[in-house]
Protein backbone atom coordinates (compact mmCIF):
# COMPACT_ATOMS: atom_id res chain seq x y z
CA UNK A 1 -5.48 0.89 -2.75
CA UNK A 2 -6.81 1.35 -6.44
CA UNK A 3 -5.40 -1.50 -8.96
CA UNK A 4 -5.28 -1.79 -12.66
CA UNK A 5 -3.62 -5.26 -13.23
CA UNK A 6 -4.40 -6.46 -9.57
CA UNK A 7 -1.03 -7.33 -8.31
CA UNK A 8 -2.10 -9.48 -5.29
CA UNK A 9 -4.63 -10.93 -7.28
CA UNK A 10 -4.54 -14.47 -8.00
CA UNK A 11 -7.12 -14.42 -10.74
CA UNK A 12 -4.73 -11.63 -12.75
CA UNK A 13 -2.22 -14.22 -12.56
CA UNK A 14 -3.95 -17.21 -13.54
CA UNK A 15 -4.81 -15.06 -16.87
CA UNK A 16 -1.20 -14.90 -17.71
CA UNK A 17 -1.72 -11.12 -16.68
CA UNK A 18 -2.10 -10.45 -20.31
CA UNK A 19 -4.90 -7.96 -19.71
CA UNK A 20 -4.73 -5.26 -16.48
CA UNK A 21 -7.97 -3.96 -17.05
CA UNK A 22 -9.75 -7.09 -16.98
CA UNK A 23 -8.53 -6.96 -13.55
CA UNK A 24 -8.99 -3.68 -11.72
CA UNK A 25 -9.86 -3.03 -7.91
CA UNK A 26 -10.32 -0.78 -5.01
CA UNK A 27 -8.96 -2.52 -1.93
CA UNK A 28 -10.11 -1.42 1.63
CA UNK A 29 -8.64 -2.42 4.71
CA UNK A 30 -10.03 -1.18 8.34
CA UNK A 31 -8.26 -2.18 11.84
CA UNK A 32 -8.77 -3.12 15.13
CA UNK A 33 -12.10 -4.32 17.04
CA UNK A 34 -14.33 -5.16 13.97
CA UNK A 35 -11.64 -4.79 11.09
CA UNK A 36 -12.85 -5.72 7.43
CA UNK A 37 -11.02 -6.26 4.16
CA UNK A 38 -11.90 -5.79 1.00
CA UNK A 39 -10.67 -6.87 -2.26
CA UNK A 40 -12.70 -7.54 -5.21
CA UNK A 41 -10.97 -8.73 -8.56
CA UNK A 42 -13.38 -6.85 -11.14
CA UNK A 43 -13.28 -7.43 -14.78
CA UNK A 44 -13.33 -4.74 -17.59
CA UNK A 45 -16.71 -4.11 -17.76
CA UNK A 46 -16.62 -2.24 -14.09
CA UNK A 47 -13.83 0.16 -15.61
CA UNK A 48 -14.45 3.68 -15.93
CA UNK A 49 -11.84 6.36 -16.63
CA UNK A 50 -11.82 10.54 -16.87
CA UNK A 51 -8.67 12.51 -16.45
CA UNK A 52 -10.26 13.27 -13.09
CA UNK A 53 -11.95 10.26 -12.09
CA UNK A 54 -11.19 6.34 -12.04
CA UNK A 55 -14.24 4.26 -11.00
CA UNK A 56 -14.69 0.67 -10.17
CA UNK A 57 -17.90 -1.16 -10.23
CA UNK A 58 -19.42 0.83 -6.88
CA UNK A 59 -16.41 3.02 -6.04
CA UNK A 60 -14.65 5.23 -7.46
CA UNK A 61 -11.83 7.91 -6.72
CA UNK A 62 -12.26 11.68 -7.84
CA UNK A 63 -9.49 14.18 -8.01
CA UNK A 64 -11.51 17.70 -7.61
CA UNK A 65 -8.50 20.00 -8.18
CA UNK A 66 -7.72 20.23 -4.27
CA UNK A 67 -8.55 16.80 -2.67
CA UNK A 68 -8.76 13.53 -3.41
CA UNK A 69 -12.56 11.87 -3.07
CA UNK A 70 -12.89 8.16 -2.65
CA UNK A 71 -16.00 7.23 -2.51
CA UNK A 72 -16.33 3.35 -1.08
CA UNK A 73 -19.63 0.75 -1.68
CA UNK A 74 -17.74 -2.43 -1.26
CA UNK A 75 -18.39 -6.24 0.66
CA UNK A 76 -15.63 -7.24 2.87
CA UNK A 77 -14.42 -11.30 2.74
CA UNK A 78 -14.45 -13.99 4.63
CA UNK A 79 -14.76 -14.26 7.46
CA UNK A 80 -17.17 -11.41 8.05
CA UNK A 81 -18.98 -10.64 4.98
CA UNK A 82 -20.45 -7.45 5.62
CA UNK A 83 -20.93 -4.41 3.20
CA UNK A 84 -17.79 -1.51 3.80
CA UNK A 85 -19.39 2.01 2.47
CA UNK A 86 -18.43 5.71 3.15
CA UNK A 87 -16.06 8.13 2.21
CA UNK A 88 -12.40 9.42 2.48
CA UNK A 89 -10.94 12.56 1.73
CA UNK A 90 -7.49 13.00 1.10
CA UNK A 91 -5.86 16.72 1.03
CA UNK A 92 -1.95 17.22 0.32
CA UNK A 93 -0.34 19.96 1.95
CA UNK A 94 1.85 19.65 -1.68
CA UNK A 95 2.19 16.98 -4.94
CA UNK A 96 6.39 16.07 -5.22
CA UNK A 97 7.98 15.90 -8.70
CA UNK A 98 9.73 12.83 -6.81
CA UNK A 99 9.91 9.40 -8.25
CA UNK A 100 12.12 6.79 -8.15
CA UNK A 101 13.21 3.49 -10.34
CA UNK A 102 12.74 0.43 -8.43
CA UNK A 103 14.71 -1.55 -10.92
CA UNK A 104 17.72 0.09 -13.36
CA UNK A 105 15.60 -0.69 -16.24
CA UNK A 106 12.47 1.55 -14.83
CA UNK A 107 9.96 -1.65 -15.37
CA UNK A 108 9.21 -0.86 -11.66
CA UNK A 109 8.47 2.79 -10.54
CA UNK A 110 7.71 4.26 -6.98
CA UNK A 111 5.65 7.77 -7.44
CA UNK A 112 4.68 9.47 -4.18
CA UNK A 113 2.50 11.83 -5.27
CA UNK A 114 1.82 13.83 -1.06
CA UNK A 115 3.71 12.21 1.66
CA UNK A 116 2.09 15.01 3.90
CA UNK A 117 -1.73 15.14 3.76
CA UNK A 118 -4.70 15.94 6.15
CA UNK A 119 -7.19 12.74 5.88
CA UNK A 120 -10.67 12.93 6.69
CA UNK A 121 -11.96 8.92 7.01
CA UNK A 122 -16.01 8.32 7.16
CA UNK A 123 -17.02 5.14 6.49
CA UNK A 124 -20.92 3.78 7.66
CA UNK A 125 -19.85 1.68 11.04
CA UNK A 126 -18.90 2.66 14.77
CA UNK A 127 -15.73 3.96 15.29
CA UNK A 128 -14.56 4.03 11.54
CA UNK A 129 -14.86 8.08 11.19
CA UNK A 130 -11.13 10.19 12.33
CA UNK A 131 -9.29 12.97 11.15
CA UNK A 132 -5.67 12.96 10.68
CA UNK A 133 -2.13 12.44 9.15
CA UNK A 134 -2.47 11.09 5.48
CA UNK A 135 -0.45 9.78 2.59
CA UNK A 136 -0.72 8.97 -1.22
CA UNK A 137 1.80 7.25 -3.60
CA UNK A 138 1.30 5.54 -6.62
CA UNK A 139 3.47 2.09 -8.10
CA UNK A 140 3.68 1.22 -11.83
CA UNK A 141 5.21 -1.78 -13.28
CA UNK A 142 5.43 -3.76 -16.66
CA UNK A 143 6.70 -6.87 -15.08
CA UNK A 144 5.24 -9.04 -12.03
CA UNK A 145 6.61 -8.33 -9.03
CA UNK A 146 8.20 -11.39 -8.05
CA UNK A 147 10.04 -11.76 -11.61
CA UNK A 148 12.26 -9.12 -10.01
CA UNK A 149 12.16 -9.26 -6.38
CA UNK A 150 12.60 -11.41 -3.05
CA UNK A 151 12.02 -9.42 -0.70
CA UNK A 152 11.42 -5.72 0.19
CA UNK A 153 9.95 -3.12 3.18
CA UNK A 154 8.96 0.24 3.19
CA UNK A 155 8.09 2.37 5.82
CA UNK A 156 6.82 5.83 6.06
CA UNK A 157 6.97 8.12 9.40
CA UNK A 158 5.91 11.59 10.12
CA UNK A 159 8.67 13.44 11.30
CA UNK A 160 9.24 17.36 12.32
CA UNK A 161 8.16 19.24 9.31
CA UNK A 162 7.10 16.38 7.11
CA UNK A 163 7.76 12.42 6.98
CA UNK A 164 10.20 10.22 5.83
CA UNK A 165 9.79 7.21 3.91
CA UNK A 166 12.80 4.32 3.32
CA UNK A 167 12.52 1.95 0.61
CA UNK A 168 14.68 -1.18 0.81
CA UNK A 169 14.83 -4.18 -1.43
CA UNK A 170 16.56 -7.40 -2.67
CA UNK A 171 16.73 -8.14 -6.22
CA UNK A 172 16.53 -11.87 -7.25
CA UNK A 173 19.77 -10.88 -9.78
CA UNK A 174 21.60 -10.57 -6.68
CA UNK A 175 21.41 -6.84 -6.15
CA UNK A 176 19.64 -4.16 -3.97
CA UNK A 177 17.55 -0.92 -3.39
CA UNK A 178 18.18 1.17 -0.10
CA UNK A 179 16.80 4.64 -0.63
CA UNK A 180 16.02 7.00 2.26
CA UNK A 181 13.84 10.77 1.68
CA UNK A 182 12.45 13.21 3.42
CA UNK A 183 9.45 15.43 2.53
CA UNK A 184 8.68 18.25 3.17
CA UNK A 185 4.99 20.04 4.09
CA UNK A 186 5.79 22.70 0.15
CA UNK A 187 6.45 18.99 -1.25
CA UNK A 188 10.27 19.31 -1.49
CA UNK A 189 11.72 16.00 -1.16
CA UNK A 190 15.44 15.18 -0.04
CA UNK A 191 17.62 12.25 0.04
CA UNK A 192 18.79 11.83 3.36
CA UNK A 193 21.84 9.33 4.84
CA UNK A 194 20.31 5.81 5.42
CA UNK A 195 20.20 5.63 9.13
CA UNK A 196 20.85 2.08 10.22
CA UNK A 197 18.34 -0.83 10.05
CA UNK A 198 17.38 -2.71 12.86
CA UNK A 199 15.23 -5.77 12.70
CA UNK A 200 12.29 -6.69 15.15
CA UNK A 201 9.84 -8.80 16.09
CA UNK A 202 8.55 -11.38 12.65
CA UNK A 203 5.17 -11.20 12.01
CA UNK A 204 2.14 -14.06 12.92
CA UNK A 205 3.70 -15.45 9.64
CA UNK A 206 6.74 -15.54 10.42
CA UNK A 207 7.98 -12.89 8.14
CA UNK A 208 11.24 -11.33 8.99
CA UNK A 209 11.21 -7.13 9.31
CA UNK A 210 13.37 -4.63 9.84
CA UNK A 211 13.66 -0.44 9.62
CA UNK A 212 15.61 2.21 9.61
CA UNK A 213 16.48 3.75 13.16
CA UNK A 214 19.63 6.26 14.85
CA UNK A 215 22.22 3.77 16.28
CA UNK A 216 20.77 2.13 19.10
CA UNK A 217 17.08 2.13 18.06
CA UNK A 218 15.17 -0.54 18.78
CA UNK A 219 11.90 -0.54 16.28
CA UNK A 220 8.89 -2.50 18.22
CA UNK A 221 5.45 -3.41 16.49
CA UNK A 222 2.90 -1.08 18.22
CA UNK A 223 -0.08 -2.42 16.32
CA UNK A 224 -1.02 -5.17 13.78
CA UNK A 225 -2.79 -4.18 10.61
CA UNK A 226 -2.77 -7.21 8.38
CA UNK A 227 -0.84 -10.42 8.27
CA UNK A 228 -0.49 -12.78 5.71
CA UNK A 229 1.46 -15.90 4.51
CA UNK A 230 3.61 -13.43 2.29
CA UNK A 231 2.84 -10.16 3.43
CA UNK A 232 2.77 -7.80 6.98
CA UNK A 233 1.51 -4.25 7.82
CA UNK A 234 1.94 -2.76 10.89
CA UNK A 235 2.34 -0.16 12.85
CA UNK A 236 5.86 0.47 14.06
CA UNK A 237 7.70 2.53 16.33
CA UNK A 238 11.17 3.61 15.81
CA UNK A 239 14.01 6.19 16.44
CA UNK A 240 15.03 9.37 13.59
CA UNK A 241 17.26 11.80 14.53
CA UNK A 242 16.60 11.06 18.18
CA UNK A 243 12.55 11.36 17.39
CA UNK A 244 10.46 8.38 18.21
CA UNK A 245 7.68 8.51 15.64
CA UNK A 246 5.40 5.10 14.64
CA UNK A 247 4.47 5.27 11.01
CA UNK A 248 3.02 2.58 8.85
CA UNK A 249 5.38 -0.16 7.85
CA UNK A 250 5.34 -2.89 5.03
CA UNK A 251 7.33 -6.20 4.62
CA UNK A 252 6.82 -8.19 1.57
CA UNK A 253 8.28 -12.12 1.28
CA UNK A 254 7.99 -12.43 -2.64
CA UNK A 255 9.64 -16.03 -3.01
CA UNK A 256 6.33 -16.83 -0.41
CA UNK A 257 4.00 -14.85 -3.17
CA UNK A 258 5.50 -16.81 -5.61
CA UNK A 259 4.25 -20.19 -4.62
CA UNK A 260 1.53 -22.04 -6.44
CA UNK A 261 -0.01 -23.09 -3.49
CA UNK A 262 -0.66 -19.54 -2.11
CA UNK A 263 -3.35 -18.68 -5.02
CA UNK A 264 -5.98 -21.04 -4.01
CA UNK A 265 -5.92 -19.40 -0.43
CA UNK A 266 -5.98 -16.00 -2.16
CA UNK A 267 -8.64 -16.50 -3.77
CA UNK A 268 -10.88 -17.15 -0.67
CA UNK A 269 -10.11 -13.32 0.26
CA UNK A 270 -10.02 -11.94 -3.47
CA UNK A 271 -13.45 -12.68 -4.77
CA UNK A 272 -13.47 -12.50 -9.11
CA UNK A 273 -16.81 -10.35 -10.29
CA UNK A 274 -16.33 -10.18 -13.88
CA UNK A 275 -19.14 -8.38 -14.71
CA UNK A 276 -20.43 -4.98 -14.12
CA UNK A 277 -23.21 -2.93 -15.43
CA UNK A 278 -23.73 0.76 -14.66
């Protein structure tokens, strides 16, 4: 994920979030036997940005009319320090005209830019080079997160001719977000009917989750990608027009984020460098 204004950051919010690009970062994640996680809170000095190209201190992301090239030099956090480098290539079958308000007001935005992509993943370590199903959306915002929201989850699953992603939310006014769309390989997108949600398993955190799923379905966890106090990825198996498909799922416990006493412990994983020179 590529940040200006580093949501998760606690450093961007200790500076009264006044200034995004004094806060800008590329955050890698890798899974399984030997996982790392990066996320580097970088000030303004390690900004660089072409209509083509946004760069970070040591990595950047290139758009090259076809694919997108991210280029990674990074150091993971505790607990294994160790440096994360390679590259990842992202191809859309398509780019969507789709986006779609998160709040009435549009001070929250989801944009996904190619639901359906070939990804080609080569990073410098054992086991951390595959070829296969990718994604790409972008979020924009004016206003923190957790000024508007409680809770949300998304999910995204590939699906016969495409994937389908479902956005739900709870608004701390009282109201909600349940949107549902399909999207096709030519980049056509569709809203579809909201099949039901189901909850499963909470996370190591004790997060609740739930999905979307035909009548019936029972969504499991098939693999855990990262847990926190406030946050859960996963991998998660479900039922879609009697389909099982496991896509990548997301539950997010903002009245957790919102807690003072979260920040310190952030801040062990989100190193500040506020200087950069090229």
């Amino acid at each position: 994920m590529a940040f200006i204004g580093s949501v998760f950051s606690p450093w961007y919010r200790w500076s009264g979030r006044r200034d995004p690009e004094d806060h800008v970062c590329i955050n890698v994640a890798t899974y399984g036997p030997g996982g790392r996680f990066t996320m580097t809170d970088r000030g303004r000095p390690a900004l660089r940005q072409t209509p083509d190209r946004f760069t970070v201190g040591p990595s950047s992301l290139h758009w090259d009319g076809q694919t997108l090239v991210i280029d990674i030099n990074e150091v993971s956090a505790p607990p294994v320090i160790s440096r994360v480098r390679g590259q990842i290539r992202l191809t859309p079958s398509a780019v969507t005209d789709r986006e779609l308000l998160l709040t009435p007001d549009g001070a929250h935005v989801w944009r996904p830019f190619a639901p359906v992509s070939d990804i080609s993943v080569a990073l410098e370590a054992p086991g951390w080079q595959w070829d296969g199903h990718g994604y790409f959306d972008a979020n924009f915002g004016t206003r923190a997160l957790e000024e508007d929201f409680s809770y949300w989850t998304w999910g995204r699953f590939p699906s016969l001719g495409g994937s389908t992603c479902f956005y739900d939310a709870q608004r701390l006014d009282g109201s909600s977000l349940a949107h549902g769309f399909h999207f096709a390989p030519d980049g056509a997108a569709h809203a579809i009917p909201l099949p039901d949600r189901h909850q499963f398993r909470r996370s190591l955190w004790a997060i609740r989750r739930d999905t979307r799923g035909d009548p019936g379905a029972q969504p499991r966890q098939v693999m855990n990608m990262l847990d926190a106090p406030f946050y859960s990825r996963s991998l998660v198996e479900t039922t879609l027009g009697g389909e099982k498909t496991v896509g990548v799922h997301e539950a997010l416990d903002l009245r957790r984020f919102r807690s003072a006493l979260l920040k310190p412990m952030l801040a062990v994983r989100v190193p500040r460098r506020r200087n950069w020179r090229f």
